[in-house]
PDB file of N, CA and C in Angstrom:
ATOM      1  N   UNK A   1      11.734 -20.680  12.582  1.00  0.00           N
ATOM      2  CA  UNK A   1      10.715 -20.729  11.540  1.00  0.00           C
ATOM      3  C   UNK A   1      11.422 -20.666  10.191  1.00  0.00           C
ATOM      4  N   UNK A   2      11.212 -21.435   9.091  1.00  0.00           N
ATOM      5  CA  UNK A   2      11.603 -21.273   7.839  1.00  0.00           C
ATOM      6  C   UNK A   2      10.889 -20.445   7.044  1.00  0.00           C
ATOM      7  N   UNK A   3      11.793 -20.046   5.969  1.00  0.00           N
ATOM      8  CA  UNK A   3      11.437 -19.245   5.364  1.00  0.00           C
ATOM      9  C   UNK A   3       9.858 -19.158   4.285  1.00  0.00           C
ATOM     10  N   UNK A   4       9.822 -20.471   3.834  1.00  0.00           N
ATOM     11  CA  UNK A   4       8.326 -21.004   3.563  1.00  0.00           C
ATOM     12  C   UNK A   4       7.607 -20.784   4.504  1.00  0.00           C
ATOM     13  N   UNK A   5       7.707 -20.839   5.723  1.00  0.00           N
ATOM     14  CA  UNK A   5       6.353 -20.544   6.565  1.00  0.00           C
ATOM     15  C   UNK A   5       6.145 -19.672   6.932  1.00  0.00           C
ATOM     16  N   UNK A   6       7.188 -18.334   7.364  1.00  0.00           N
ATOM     17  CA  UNK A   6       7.295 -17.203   7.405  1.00  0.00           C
ATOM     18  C   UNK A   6       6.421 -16.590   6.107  1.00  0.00           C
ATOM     19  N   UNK A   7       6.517 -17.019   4.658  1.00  0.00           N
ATOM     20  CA  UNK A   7       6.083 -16.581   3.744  1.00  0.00           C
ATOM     21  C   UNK A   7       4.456 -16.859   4.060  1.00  0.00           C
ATOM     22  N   UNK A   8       4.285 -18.350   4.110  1.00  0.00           N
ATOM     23  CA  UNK A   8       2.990 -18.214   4.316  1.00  0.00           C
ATOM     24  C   UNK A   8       1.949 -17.744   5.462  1.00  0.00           C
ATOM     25  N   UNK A   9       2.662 -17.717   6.034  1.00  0.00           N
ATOM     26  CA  UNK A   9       2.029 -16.564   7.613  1.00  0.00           C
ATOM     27  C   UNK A   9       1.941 -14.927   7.216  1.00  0.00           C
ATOM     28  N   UNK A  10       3.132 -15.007   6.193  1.00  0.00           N
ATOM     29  CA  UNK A  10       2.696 -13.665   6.065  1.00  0.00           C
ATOM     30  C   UNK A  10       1.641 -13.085   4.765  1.00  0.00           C
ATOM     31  N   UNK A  11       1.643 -13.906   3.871  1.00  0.00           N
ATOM     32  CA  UNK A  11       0.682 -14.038   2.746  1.00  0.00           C
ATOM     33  C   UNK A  11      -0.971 -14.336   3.650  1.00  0.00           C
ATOM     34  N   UNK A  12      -0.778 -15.174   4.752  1.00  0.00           N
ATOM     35  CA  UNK A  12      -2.008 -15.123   5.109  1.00  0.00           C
ATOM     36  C   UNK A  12      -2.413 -14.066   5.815  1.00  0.00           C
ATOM     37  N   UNK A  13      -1.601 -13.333   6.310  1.00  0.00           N
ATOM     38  CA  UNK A  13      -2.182 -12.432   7.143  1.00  0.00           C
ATOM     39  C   UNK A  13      -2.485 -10.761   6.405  1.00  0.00           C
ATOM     40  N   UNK A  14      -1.927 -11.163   5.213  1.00  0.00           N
ATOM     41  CA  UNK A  14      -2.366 -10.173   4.063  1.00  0.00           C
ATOM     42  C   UNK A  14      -3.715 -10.819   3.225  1.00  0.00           C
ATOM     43  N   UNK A  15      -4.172 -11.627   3.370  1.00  0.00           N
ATOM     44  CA  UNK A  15      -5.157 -11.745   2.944  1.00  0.00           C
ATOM     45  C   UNK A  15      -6.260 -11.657   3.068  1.00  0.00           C
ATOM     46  N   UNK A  16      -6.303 -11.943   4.610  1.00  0.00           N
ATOM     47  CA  UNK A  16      -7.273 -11.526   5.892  1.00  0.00           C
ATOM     48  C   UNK A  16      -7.747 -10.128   5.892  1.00  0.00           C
ATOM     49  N   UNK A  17      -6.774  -9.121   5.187  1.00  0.00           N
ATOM     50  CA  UNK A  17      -7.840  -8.112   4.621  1.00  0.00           C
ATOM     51  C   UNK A  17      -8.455  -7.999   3.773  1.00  0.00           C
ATOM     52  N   UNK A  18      -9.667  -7.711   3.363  1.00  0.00           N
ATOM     53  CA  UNK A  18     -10.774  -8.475   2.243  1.00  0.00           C
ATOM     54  C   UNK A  18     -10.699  -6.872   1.227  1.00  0.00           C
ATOM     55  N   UNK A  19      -9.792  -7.127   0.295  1.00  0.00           N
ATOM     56  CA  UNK A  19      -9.499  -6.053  -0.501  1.00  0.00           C
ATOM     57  C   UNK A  19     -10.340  -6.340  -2.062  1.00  0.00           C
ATOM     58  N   UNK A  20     -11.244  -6.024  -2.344  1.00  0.00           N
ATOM     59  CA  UNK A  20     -11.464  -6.732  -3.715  1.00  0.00           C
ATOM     60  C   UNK A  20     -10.658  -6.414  -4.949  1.00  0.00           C
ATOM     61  N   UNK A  21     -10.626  -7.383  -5.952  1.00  0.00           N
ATOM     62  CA  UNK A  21      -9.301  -7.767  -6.989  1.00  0.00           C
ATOM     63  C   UNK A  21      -8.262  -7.312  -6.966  1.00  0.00           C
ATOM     64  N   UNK A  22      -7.607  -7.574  -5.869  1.00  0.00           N
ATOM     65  CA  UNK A  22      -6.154  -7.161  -5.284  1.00  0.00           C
ATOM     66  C   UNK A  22      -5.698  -8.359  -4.803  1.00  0.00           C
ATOM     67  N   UNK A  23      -4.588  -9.176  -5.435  1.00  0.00           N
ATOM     68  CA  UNK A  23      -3.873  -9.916  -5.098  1.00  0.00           C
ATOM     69  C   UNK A  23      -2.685 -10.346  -5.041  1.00  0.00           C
ATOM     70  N   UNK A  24      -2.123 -10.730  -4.003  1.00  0.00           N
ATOM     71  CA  UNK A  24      -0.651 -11.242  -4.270  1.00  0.00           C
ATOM     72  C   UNK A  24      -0.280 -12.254  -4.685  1.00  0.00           C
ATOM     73  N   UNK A  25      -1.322 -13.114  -5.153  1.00  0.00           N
ATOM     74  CA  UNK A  25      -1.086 -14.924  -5.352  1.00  0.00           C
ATOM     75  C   UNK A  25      -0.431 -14.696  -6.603  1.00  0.00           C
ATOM     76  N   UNK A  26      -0.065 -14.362  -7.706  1.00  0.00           N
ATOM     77  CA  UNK A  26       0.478 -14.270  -9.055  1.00  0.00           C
ATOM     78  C   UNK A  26       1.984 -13.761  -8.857  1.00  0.00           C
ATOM     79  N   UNK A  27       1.810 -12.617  -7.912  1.00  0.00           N
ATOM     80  CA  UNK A  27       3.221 -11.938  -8.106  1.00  0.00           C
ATOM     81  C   UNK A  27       4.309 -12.032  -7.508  1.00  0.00           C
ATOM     82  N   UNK A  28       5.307 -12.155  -8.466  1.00  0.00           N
ATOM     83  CA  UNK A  28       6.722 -12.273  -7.993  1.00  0.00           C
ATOM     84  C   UNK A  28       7.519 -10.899  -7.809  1.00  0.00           C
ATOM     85  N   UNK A  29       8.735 -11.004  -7.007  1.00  0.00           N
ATOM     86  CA  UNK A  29       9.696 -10.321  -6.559  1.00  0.00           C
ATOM     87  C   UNK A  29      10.860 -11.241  -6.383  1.00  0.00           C
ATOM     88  N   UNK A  30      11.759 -10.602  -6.915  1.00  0.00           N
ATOM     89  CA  UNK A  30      13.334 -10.614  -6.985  1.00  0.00           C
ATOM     90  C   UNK A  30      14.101  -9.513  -6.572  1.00  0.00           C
ATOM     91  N   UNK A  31      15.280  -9.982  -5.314  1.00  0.00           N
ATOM     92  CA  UNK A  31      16.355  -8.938  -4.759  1.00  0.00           C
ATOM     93  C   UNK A  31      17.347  -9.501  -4.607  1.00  0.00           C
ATOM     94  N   UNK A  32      18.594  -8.279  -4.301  1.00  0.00           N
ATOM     95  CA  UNK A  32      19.819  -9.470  -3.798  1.00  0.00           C
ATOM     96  C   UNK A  32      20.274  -9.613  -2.576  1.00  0.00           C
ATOM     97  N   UNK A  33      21.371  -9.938  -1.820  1.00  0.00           N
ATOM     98  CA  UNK A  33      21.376 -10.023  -0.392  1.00  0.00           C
ATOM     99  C   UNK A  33      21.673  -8.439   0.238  1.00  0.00           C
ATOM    100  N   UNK A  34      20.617  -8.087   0.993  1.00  0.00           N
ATOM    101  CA  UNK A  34      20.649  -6.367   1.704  1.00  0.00           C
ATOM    102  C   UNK A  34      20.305  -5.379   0.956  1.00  0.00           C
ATOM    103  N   UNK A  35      19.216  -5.685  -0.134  1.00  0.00           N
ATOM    104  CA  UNK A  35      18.938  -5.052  -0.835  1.00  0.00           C
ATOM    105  C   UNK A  35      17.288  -5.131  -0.875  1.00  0.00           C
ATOM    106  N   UNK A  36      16.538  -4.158  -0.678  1.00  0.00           N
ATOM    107  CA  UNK A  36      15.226  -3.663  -0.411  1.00  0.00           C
ATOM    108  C   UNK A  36      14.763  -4.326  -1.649  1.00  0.00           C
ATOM    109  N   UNK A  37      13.528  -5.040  -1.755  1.00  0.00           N
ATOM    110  CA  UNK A  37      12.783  -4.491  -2.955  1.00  0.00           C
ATOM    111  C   UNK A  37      11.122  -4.284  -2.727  1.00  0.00           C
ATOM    112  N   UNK A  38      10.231  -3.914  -4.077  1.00  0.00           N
ATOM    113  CA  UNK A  38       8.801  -3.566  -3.383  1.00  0.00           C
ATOM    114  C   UNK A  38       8.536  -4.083  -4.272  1.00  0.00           C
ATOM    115  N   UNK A  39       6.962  -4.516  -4.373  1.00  0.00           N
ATOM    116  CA  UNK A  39       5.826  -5.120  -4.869  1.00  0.00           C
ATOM    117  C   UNK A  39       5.075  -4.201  -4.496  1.00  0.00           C
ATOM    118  N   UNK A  40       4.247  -4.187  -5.406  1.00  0.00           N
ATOM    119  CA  UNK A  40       2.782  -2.955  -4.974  1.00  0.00           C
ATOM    120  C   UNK A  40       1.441  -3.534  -5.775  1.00  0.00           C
ATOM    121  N   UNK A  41       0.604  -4.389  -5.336  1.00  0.00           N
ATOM    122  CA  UNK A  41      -0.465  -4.804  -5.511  1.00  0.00           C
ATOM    123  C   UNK A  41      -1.993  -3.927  -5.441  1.00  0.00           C
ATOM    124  N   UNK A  42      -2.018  -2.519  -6.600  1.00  0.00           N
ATOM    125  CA  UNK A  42      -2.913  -1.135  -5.651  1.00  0.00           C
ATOM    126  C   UNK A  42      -3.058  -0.884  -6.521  1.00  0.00           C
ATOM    127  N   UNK A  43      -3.665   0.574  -7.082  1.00  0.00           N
ATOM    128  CA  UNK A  43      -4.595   0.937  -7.455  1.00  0.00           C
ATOM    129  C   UNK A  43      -4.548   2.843  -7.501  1.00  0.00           C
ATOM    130  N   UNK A  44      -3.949   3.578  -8.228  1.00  0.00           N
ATOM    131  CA  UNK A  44      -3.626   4.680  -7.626  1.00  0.00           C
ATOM    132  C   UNK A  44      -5.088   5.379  -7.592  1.00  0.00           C
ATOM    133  N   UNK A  45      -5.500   6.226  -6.574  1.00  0.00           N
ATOM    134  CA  UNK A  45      -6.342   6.941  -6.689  1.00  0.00           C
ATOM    135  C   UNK A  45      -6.585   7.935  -6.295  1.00  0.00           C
ATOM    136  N   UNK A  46      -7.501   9.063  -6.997  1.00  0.00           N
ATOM    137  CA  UNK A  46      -6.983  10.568  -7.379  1.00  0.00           C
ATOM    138  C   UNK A  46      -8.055  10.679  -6.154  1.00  0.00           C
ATOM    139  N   UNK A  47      -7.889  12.024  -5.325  1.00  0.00           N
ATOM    140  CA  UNK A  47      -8.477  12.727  -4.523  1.00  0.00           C
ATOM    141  C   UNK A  47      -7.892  14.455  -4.467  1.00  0.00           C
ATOM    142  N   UNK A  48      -8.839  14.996  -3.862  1.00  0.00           N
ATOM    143  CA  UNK A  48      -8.687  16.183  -4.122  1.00  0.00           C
ATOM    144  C   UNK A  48      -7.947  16.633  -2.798  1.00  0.00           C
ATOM    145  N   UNK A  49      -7.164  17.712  -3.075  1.00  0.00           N
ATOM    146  CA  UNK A  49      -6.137  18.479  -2.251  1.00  0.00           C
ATOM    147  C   UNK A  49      -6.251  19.880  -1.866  1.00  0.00           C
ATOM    148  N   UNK A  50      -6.899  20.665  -2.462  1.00  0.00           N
ATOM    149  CA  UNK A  50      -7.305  22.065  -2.109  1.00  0.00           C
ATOM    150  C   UNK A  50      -7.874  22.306  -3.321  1.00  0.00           C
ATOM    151  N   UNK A  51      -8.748  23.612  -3.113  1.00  0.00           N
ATOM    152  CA  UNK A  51      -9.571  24.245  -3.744  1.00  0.00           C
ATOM    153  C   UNK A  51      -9.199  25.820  -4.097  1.00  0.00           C
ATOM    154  N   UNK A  52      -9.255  26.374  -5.241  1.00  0.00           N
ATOM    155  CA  UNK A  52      -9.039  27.692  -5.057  1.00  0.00           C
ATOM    156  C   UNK A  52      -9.724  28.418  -5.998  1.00  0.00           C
ATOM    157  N   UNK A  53     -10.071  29.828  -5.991  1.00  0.00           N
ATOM    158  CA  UNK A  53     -10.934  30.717  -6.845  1.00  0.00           C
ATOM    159  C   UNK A  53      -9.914  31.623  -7.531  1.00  0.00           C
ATOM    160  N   UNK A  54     -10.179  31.342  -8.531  1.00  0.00           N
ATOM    161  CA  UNK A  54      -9.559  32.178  -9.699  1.00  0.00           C
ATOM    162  C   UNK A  54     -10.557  32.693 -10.826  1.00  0.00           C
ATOM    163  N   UNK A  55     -10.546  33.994 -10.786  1.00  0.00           N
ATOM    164  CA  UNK A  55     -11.091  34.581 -11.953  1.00  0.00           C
ATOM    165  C   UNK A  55     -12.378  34.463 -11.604  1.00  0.00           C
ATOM    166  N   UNK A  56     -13.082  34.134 -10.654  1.00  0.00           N
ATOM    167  CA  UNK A  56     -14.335  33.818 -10.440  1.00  0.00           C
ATOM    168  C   UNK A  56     -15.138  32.490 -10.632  1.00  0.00           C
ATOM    169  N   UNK A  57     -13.581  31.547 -10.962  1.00  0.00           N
ATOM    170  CA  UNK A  57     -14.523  30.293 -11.114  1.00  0.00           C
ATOM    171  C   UNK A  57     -13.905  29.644 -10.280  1.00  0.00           C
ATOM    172  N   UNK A  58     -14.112  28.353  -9.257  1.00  0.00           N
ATOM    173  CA  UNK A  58     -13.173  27.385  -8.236  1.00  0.00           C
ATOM    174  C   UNK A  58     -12.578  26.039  -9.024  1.00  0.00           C
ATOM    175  N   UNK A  59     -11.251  26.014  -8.760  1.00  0.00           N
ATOM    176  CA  UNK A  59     -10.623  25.438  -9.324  1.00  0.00           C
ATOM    177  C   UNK A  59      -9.913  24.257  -8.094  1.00  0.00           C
ATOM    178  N   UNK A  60     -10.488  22.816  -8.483  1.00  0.00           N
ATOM    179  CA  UNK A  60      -9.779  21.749  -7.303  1.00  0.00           C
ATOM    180  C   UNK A  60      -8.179  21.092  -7.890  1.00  0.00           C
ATOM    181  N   UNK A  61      -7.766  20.870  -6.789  1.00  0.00           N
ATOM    182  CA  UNK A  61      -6.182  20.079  -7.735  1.00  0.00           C
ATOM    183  C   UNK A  61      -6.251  19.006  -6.617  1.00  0.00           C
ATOM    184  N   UNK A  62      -6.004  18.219  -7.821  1.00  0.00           N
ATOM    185  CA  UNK A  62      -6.083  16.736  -7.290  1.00  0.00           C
ATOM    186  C   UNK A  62      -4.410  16.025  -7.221  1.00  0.00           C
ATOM    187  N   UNK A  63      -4.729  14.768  -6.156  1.00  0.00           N
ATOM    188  CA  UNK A  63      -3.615  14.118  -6.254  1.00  0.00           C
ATOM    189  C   UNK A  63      -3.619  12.858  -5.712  1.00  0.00           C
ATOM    190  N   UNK A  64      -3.157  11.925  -5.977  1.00  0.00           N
ATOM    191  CA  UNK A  64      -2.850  10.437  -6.344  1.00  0.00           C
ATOM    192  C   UNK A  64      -2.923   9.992  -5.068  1.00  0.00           C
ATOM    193  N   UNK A  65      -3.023   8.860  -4.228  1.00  0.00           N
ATOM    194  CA  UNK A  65      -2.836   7.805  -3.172  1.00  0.00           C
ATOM    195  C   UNK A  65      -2.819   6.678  -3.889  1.00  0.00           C
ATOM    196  N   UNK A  66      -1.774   5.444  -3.519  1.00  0.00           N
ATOM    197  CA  UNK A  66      -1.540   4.172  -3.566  1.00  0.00           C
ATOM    198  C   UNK A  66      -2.630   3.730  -2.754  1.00  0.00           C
ATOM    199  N   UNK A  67      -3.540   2.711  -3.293  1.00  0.00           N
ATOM    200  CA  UNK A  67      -4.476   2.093  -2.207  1.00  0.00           C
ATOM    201  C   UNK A  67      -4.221   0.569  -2.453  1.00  0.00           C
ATOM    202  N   UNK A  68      -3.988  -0.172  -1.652  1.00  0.00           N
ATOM    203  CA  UNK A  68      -3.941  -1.537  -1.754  1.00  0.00           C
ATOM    204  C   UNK A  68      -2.928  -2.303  -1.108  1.00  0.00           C
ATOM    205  N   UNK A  69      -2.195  -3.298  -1.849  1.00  0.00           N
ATOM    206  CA  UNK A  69      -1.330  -3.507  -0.419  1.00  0.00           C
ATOM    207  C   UNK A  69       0.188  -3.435  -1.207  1.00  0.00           C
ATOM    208  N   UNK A  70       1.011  -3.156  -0.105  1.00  0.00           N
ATOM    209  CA  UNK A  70       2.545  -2.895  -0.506  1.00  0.00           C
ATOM    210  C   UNK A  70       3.417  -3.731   0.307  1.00  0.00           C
ATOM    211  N   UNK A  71       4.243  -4.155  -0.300  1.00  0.00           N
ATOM    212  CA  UNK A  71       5.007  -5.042   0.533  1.00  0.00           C
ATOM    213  C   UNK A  71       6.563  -4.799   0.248  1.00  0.00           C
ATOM    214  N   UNK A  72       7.611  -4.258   1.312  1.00  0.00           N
ATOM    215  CA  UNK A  72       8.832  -4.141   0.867  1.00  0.00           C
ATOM    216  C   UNK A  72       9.368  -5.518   1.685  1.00  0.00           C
ATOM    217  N   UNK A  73      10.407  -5.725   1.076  1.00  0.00           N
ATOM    218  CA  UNK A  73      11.415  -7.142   1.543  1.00  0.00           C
ATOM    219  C   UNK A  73      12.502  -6.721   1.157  1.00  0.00           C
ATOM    220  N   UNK A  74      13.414  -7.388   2.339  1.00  0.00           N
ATOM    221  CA  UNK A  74      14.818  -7.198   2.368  1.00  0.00           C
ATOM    222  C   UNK A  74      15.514  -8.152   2.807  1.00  0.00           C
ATOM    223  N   UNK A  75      15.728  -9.380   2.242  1.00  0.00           N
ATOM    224  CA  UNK A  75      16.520 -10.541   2.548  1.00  0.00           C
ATOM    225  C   UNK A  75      18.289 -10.073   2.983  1.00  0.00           C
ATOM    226  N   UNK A  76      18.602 -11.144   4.215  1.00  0.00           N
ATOM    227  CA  UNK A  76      19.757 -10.838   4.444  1.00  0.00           C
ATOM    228  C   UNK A  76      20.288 -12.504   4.672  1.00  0.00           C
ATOM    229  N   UNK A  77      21.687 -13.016   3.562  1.00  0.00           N
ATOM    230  CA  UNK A  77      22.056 -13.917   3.664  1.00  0.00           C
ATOM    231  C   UNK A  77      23.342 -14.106   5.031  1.00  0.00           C
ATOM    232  N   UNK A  78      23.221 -14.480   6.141  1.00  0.00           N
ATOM    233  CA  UNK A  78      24.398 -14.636   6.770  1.00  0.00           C
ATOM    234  C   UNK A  78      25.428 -15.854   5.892  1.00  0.00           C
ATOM    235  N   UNK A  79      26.662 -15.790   6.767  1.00  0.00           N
ATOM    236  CA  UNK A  79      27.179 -17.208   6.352  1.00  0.00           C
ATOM    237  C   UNK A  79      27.089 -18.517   6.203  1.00  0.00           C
ATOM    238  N   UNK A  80      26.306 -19.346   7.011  1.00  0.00           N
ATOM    239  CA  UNK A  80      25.722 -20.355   6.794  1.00  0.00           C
ATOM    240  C   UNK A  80      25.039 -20.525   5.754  1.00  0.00           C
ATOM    241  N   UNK A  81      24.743 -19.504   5.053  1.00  0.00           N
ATOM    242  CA  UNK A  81      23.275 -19.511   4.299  1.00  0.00           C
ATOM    243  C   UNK A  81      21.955 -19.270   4.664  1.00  0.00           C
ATOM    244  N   UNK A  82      21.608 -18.676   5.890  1.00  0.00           N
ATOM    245  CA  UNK A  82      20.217 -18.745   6.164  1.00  0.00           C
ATOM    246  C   UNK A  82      20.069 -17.489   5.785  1.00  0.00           C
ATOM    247  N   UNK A  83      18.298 -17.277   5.136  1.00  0.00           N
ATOM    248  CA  UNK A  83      17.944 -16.139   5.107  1.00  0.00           C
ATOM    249  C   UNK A  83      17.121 -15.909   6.167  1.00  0.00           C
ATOM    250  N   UNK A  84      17.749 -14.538   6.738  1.00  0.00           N
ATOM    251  CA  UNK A  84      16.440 -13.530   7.696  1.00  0.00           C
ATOM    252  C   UNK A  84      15.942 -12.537   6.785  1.00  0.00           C
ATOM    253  N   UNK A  85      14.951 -12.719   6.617  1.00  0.00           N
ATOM    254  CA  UNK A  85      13.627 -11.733   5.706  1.00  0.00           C
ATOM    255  C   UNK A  85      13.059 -10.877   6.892  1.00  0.00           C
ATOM    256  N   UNK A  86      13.329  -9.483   6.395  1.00  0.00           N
ATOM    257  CA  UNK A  86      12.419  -8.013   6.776  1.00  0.00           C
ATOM    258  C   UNK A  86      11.630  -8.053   5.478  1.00  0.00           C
ATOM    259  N   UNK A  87      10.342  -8.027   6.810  1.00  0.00           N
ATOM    260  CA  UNK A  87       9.137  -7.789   5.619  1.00  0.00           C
ATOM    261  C   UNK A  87       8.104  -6.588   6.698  1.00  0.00           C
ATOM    262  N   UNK A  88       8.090  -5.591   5.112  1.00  0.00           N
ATOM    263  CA  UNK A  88       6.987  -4.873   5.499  1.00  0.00           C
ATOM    264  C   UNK A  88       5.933  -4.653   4.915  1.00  0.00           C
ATOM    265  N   UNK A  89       4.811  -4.885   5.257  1.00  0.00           N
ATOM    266  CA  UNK A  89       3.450  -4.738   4.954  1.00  0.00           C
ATOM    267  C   UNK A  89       2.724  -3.219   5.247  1.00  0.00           C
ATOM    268  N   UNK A  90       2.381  -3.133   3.953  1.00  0.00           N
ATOM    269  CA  UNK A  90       1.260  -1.481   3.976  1.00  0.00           C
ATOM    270  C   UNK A  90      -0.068  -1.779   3.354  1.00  0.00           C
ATOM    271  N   UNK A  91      -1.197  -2.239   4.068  1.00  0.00           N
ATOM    272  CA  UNK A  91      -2.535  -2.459   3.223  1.00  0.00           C
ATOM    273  C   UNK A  91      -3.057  -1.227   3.302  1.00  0.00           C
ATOM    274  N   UNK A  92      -3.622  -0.539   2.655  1.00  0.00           N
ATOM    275  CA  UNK A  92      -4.568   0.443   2.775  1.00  0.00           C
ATOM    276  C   UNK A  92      -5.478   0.529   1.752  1.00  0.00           C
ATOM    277  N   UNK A  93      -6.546   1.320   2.271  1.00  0.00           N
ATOM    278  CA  UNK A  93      -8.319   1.286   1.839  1.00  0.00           C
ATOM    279  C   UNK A  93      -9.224   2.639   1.789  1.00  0.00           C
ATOM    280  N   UNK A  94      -9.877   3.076   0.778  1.00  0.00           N
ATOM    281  CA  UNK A  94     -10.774   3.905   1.487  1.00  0.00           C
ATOM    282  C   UNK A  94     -11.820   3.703   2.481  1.00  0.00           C
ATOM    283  N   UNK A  95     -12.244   4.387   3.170  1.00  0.00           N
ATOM    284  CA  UNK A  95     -13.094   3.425   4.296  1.00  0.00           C
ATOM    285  C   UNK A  95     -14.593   3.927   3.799  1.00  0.00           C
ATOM    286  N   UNK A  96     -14.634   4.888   2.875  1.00  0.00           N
ATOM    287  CA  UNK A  96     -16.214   4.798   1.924  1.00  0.00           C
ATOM    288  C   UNK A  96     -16.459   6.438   2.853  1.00  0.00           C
ATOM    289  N   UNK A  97     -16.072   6.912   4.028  1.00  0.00           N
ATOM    290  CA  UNK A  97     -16.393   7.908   4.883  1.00  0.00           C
ATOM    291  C   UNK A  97     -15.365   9.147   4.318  1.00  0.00           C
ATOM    292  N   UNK A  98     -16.010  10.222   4.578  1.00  0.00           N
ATOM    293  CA  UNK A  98     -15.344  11.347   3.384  1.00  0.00           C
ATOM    294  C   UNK A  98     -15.549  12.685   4.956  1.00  0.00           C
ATOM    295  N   UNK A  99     -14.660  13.808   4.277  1.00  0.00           N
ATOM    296  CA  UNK A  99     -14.551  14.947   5.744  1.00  0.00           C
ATOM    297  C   UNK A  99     -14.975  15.957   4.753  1.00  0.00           C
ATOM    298  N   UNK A 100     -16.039  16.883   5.107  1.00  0.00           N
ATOM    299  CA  UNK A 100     -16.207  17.428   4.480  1.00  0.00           C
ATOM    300  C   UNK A 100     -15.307  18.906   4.811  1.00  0.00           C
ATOM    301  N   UNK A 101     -14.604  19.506   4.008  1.00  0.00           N
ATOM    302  CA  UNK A 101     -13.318  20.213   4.255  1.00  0.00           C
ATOM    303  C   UNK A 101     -13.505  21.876   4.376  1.00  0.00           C
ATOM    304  N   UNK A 102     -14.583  22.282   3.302  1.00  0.00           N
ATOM    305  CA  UNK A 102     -15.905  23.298   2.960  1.00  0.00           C
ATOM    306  C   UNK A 102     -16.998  23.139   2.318  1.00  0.00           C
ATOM    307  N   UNK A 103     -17.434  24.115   1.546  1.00  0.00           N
ATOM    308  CA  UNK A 103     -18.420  24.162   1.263  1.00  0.00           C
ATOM    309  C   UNK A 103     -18.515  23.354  -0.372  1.00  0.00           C
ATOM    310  N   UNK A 104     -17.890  23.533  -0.803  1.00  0.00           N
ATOM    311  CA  UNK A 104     -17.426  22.224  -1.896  1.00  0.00           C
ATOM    312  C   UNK A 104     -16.298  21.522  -2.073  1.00  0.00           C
ATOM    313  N   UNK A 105     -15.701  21.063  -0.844  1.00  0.00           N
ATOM    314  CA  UNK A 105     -14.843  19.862  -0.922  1.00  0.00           C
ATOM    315  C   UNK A 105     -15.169  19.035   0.167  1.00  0.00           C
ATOM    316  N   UNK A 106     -15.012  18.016  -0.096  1.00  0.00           N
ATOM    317  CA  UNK A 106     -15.132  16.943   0.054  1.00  0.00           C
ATOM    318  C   UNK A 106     -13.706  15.656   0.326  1.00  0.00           C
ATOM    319  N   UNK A 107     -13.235  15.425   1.083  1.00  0.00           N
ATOM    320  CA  UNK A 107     -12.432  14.413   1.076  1.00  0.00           C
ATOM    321  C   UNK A 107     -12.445  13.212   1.422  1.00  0.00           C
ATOM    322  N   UNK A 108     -11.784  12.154   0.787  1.00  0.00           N
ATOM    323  CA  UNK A 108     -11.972  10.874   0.966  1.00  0.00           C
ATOM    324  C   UNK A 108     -11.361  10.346   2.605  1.00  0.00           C
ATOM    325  N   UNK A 109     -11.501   9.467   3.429  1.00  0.00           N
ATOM    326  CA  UNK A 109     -11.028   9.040   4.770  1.00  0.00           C
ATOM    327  C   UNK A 109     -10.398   7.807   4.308  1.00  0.00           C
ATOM    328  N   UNK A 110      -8.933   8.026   4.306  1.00  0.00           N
ATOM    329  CA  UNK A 110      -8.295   6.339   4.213  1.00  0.00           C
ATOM    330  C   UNK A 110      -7.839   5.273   5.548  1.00  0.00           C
ATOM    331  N   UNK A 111      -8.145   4.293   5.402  1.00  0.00           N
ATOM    332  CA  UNK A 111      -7.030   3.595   6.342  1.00  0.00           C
ATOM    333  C   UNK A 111      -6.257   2.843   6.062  1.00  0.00           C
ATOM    334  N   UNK A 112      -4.731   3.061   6.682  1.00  0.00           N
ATOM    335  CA  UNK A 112      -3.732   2.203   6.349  1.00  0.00           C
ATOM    336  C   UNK A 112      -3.252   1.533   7.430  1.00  0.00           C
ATOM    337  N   UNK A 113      -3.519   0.434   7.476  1.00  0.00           N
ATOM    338  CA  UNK A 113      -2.511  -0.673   8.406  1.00  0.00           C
ATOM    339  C   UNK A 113      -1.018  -0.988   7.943  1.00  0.00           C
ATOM    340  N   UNK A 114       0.087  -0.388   8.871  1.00  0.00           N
ATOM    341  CA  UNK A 114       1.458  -0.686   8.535  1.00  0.00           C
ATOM    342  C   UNK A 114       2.434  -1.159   9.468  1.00  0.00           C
TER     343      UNK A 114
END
């Protein structure tokens, strides 16, 4: 398989998740030979992490998740010249379904396909 079609098999099969205004069609990436790089097409978003009472009032602390899709690549040139591309794909989503943790928290339910 060449490397164009590899690309587009794999662009399609990232697309096939129906992420709204999240796309990879615009963006570029540049690496060199055996060298990782990432693209991150997402969205950070805050959710809460624990709850605690201080002084008599409850206090939540929040913290960040990447949601959307991530893609690391790692081209490797042999001698001939051919490239073998490692590609990894991370889509993830909230799924809208939340756990309720106590009596005032609340957490978000993600899923990530990787």
């Amino acid at each position: 398989m060449n490397l164009g079609r590899c690309f587009r098999l794999v662009f399609s099969i990232l697309a096939s998740f129906k992420i709204p205004s999240l796309s990879l069609g615009d963006s570029l990436i540049l690496t060199s030979n055996n060298q990782t790089a990432k693209i991150s097409v997402a969205e950070e978003v805050p959710y809460a992490t624990g709850e605690s009472l201080a002084t008599g009032q409850s206090q939540t602390t929040t913290d960040y998740r990447e949601i959307g899709i991530i893609l690391e690549v790692t081209p490797s040139i042999n001698p001939d010249g051919l490239v073998n591309m490692t590609i990894l794909p991370e889509i993830s989503s909230q799924t809208g379904e939340s756990v309720q943790i106590s009596e005032n928290l609340t957490l978000p339910v993600f899923s990530t396909v990787a």
